[in-house]
Protein backbone atom coordinates (compact mmCIF):
# COMPACT_ATOMS: atom_id res chain seq x y z
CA UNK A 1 -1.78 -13.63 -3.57
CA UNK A 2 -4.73 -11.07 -2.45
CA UNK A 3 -3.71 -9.67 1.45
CA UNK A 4 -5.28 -6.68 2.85
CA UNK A 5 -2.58 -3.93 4.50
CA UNK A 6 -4.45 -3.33 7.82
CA UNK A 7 -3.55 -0.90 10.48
CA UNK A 8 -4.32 -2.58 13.78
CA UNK A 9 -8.11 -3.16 12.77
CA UNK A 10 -8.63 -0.95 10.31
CA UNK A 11 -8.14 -1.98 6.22
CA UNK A 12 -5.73 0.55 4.71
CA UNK A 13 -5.27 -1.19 1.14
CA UNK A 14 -5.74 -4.44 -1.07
CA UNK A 15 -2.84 -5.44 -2.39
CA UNK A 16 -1.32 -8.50 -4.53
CA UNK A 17 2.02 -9.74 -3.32
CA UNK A 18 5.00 -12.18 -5.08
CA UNK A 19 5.06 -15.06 -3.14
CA UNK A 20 8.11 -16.04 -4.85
CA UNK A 21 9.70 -12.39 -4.18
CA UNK A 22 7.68 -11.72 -1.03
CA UNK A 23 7.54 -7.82 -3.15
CA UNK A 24 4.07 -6.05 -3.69
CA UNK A 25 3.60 -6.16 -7.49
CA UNK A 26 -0.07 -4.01 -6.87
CA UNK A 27 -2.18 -1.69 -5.09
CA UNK A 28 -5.68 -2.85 -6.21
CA UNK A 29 -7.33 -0.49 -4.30
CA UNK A 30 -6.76 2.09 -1.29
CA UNK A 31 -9.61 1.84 1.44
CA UNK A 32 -8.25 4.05 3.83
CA UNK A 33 -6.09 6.92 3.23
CA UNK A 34 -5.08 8.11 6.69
CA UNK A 35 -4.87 4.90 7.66
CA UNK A 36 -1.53 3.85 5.18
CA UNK A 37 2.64 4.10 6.55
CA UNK A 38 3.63 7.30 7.00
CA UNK A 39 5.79 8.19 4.12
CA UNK A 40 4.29 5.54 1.24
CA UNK A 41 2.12 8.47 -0.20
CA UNK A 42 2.94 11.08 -2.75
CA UNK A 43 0.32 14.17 -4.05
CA UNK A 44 -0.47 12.68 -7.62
CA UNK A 45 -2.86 15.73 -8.52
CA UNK A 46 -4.31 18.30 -6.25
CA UNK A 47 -6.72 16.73 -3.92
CA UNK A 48 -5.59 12.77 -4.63
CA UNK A 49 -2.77 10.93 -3.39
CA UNK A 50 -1.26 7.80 -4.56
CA UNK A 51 -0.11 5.14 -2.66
CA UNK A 52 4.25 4.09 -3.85
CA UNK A 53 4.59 0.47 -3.81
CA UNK A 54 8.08 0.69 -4.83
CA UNK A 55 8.05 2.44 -1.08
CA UNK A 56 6.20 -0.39 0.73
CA UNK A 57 8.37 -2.95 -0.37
CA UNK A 58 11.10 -0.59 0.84
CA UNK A 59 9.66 -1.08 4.07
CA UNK A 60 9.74 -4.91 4.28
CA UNK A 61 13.16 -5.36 3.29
């Protein structure tokens, strides 16, 4: 299923979840950078960071 990762009322990310697994299989899209956990992000190239799902689902377990 389609959720959106919010930060009190602000929309960090889409993502898609397992229901099955309750795990994030994928970040469709980031909406707000400085707005994702602390610690989920990695420098991916100079200027652009990606958000780790393998580090959300870290999170909820």
């Amino acid at each position: 299923m389609h959720y959106t990762l919010m930060h009190k009322n602000l929309e960090a990310a889409e993502i898609v979840i397992d229901e099955a697994t309750a795990a994030i299989q994928k970040v469709e899209r980031i909406k707000n950078l400085h707005h994702l956990p602390i610690g989920t992000t990695v420098n991916a190239r100079e200027n652009f960071r990606k958000l780790r799902r393998d580090l959300l689902n870290e999170l909820v377990e």
